[in-house]
C-alpha atoms as a PDB file:
ATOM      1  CA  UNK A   1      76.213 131.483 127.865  1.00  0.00           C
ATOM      2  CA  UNK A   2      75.523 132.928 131.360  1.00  0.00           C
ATOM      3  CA  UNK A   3      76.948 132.525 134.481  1.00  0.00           C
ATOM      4  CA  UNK A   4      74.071 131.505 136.737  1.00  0.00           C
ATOM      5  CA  UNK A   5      73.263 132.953 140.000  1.00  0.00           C
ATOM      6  CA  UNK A   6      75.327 132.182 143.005  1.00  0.00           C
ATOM      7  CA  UNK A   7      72.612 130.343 144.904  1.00  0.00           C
ATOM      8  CA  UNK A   8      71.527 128.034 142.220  1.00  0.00           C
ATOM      9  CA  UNK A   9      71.244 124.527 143.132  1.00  0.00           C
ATOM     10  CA  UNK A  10      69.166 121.699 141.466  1.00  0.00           C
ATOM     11  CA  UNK A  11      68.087 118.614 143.362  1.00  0.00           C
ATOM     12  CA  UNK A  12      68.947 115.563 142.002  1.00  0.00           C
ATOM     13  CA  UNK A  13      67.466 111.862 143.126  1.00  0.00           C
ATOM     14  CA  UNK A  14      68.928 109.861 145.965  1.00  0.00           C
ATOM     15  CA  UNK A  15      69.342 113.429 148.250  1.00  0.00           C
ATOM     16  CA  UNK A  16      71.801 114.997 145.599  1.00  0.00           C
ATOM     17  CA  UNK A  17      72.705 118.515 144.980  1.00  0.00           C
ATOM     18  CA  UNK A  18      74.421 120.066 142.679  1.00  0.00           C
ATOM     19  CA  UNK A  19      75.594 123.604 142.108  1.00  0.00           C
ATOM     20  CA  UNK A  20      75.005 125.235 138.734  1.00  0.00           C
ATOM     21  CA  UNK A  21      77.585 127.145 136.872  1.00  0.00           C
ATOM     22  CA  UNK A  22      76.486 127.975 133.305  1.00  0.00           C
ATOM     23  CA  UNK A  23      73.194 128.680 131.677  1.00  0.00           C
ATOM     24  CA  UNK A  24      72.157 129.138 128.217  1.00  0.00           C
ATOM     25  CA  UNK A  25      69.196 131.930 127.922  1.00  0.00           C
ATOM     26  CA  UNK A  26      66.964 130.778 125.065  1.00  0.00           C
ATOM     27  CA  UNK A  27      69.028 127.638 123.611  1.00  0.00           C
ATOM     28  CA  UNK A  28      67.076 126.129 120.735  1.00  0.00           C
ATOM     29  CA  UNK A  29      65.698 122.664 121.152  1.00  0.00           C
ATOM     30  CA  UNK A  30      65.142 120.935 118.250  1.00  0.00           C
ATOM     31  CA  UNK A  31      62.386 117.868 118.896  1.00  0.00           C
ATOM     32  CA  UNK A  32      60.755 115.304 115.854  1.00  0.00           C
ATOM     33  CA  UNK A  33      62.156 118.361 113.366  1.00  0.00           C
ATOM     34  CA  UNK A  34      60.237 121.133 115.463  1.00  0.00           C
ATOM     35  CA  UNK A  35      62.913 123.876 117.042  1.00  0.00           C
ATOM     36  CA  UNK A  36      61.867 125.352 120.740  1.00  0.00           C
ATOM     37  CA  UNK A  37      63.850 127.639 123.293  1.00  0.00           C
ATOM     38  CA  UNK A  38      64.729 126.823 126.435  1.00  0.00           C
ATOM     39  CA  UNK A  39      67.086 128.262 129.314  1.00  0.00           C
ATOM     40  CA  UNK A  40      69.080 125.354 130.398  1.00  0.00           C
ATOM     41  CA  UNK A  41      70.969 124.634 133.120  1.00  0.00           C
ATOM     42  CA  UNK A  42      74.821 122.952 132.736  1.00  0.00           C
ATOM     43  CA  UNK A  43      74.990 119.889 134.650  1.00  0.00           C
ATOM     44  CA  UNK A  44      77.803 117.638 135.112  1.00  0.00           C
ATOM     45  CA  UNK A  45      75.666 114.417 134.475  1.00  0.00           C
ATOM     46  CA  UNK A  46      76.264 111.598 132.641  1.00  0.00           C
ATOM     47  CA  UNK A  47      72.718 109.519 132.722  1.00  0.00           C
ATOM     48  CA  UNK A  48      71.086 112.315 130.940  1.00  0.00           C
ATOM     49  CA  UNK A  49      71.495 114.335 128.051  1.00  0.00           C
ATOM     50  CA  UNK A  50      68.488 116.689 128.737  1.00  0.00           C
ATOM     51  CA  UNK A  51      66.092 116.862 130.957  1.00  0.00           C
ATOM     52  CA  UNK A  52      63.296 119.179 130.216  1.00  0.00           C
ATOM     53  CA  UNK A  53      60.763 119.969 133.284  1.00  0.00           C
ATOM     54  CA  UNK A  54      57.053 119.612 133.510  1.00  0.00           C
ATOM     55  CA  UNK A  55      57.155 124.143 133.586  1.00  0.00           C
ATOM     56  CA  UNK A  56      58.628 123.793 129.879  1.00  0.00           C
ATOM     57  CA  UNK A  57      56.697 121.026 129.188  1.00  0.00           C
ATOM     58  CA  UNK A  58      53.433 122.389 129.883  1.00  0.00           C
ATOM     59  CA  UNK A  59      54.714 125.719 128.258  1.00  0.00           C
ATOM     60  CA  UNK A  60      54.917 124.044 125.047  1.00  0.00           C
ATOM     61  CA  UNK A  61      51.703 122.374 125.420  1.00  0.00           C
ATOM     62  CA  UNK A  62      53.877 118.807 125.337  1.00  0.00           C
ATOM     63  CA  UNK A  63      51.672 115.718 125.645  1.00  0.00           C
ATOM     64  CA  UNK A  64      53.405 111.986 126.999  1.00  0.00           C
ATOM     65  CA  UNK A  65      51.760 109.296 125.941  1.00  0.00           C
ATOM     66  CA  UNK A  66      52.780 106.484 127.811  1.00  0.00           C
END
């Protein structure tokens, strides 16, 4: 666990920011039995558990079939 830099803030929908506090550097991410790292963020949300971005997502060569 890391203390993230002082001038990190994430943009949420609807115009909302939010400071972060913590990050984890290279927290495994465990997906349909598969294990991946990630350095994630600490946000105090409740609609999400995770939200993984399209730079981690294309990273891992992820494909969404909708």
């Amino acid at each position: 666990m890391y203390k993230c830099p002082s001038n990190l803030y994430v943009n949420l929908p609807a115009r909302r920011m939010v400071k972060c506090d913590v990050m984890y550097k290279n927290f495994p991410i465990t997906l349909n039995q598969k294990e991946f790292e990630g350095d994630l963020i600490q946000l105090d949300l409740l609609e999400f558990d995770i939200v993984l971005g399209v730079d981690w997502l294309a990273k891992h060569g992820v494909k969404i079939d909708c």
